[in-house]
N, C-alpha and C. Protein backbone atom coordinates (compact mmCIF):
# COMPACT_ATOMS: atom_id res chain seq x y z
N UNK A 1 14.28 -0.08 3.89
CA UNK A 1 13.56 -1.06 3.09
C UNK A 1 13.12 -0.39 1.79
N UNK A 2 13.57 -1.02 0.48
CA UNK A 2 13.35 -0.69 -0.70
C UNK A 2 11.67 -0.94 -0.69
N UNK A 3 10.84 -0.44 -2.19
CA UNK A 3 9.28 -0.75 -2.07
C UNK A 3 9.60 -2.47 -2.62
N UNK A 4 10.67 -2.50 -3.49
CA UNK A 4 10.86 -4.02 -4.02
C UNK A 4 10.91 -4.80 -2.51
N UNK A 5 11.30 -4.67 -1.57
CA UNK A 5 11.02 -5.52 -0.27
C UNK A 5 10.07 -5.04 0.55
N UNK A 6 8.80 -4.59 0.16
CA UNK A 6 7.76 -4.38 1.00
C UNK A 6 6.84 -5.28 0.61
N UNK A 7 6.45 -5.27 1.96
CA UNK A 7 4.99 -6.95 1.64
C UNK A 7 4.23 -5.79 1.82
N UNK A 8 2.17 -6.40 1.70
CA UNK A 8 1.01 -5.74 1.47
C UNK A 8 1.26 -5.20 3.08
N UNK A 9 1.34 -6.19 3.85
CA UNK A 9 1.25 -5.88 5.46
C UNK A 9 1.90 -4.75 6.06
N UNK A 10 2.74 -4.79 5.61
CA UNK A 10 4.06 -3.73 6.17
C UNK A 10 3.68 -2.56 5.18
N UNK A 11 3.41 -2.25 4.16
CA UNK A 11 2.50 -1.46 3.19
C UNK A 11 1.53 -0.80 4.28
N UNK A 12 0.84 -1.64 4.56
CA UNK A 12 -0.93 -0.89 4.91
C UNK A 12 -0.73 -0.52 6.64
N UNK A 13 0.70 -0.97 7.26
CA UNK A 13 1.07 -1.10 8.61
C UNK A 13 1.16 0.85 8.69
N UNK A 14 2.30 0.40 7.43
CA UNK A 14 3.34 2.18 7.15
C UNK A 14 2.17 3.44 7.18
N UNK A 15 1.30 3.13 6.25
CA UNK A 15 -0.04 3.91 6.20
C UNK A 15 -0.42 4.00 7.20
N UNK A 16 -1.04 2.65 7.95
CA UNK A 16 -1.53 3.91 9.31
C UNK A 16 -1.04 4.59 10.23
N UNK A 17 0.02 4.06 10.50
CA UNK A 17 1.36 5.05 11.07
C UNK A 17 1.11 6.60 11.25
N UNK A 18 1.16 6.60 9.18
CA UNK A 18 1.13 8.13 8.97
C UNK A 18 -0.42 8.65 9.36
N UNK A 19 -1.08 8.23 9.04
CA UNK A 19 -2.61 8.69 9.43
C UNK A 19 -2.70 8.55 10.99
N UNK A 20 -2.15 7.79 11.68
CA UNK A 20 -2.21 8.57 12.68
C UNK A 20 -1.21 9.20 13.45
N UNK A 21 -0.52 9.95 12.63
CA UNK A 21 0.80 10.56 12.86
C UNK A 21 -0.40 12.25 12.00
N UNK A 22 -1.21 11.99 11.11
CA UNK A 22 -1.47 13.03 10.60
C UNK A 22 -3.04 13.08 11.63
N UNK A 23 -3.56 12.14 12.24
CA UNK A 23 -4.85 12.33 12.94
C UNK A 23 -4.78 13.21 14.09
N UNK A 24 -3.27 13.20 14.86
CA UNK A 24 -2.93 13.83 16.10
C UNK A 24 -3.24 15.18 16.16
N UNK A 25 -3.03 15.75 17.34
CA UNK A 25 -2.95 16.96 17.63
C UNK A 25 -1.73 18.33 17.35
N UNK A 26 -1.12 16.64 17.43
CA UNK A 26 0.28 17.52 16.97
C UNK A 26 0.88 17.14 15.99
N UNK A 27 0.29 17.70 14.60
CA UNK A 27 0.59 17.54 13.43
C UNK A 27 2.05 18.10 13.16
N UNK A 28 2.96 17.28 12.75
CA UNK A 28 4.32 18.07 12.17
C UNK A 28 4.42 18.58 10.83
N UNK A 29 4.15 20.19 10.62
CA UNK A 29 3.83 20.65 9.70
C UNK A 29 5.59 20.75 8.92
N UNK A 30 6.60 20.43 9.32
CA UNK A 30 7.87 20.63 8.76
C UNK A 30 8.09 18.95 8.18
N UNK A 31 7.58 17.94 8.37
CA UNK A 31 7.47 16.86 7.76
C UNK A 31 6.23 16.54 7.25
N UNK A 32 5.04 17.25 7.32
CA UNK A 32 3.77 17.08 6.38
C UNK A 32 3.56 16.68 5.13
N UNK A 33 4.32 17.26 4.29
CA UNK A 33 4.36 17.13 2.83
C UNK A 33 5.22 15.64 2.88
N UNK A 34 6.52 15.43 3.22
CA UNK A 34 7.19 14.07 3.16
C UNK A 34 6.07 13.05 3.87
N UNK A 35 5.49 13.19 4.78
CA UNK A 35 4.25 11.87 5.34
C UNK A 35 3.61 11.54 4.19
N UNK A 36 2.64 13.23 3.55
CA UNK A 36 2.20 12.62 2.55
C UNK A 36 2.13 12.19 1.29
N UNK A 37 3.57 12.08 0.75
CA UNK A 37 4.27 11.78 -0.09
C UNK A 37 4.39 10.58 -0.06
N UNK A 38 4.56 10.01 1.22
CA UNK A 38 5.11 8.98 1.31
C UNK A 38 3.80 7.94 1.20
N UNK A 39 2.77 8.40 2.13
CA UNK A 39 1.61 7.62 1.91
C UNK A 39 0.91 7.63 0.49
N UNK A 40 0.95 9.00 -0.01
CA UNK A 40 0.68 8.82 -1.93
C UNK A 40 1.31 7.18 -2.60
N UNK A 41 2.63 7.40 -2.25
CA UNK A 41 3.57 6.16 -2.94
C UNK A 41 3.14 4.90 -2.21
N UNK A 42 3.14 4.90 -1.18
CA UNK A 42 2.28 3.19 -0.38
C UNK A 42 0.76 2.92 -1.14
N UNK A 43 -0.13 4.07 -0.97
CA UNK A 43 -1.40 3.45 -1.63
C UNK A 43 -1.18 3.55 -3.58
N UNK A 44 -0.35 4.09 -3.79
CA UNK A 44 -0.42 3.20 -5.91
C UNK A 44 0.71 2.26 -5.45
N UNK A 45 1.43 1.66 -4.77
CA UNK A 45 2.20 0.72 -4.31
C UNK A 45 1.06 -0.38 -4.26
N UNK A 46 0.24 -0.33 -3.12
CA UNK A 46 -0.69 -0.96 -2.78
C UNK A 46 -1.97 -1.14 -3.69
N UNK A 47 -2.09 -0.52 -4.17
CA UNK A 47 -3.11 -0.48 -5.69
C UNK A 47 -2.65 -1.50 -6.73
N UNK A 48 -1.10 -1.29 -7.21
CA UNK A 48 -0.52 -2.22 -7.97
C UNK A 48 -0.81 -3.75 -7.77
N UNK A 49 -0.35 -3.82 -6.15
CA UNK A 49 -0.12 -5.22 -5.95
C UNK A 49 -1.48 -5.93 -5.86
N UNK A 50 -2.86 -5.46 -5.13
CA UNK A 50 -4.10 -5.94 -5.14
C UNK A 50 -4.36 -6.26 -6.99
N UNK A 51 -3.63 -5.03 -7.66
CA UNK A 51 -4.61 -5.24 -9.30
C UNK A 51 -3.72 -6.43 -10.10
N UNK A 52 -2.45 -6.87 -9.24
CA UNK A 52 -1.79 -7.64 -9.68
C UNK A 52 -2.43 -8.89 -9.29
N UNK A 53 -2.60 -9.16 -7.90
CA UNK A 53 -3.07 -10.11 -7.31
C UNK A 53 -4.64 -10.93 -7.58
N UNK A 54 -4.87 -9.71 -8.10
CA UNK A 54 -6.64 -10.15 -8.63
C UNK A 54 -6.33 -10.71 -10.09
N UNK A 55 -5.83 -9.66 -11.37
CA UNK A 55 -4.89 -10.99 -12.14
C UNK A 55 -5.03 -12.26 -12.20
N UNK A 56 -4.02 -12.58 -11.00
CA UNK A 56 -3.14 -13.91 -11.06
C UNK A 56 -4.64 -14.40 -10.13
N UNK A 57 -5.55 -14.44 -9.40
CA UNK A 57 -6.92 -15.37 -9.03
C UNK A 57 -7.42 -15.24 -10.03
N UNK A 58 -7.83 -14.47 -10.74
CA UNK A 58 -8.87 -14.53 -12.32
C UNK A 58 -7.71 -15.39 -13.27
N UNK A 59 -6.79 -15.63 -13.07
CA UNK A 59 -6.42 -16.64 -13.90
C UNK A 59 -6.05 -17.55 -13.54
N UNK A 60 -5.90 -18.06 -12.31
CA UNK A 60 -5.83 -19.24 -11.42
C UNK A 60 -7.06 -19.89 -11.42
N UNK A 61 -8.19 -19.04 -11.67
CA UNK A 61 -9.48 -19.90 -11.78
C UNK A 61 -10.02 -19.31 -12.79
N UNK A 62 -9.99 -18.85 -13.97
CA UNK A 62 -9.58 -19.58 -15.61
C UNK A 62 -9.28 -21.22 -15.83
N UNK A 63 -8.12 -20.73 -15.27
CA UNK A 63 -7.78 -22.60 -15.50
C UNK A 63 -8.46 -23.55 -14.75
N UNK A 64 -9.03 -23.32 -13.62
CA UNK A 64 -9.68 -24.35 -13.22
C UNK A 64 -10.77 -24.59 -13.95
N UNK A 65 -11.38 -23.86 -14.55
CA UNK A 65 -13.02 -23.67 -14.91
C UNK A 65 -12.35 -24.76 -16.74
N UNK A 66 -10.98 -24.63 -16.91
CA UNK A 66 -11.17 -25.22 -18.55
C UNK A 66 -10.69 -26.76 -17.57
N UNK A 67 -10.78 -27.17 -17.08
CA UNK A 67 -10.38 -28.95 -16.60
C UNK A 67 -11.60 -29.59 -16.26
């Protein structure tokens, strides 16, 4: 799955995955850096789409407020 076909859900799903893939006992220190690489790129993934989404409600109700 490209990030262009990731929804918020499957986003914030992937994240905890890794957190608790990194909470365990048995941390995999030979994939460590790729987990958190990967979770770096999900949360400004996920950053984007909330600052997008707030946007498009502050201007969805813009327009309501001029009718």
């Amino acid at each position: 799955m490209t990030d262009e076909d990731l929804s918020f859900q499957t986003a914030t799903q992937e994240l905890d995955a890794i957190l608790k893939k990194l909470d365990s006992d048995d941390v995999n220190i030979d994939s460590l850096t790729v987990d958190l690489q990967r979770a770096s790129e999900l949360i400004e993934w996920c950053r984007g789409r909330l600052e997008t989404t707030r946007h498009e409600v502050e201007r969805i109700v813009s327009d309501l407020d001029k009718d």
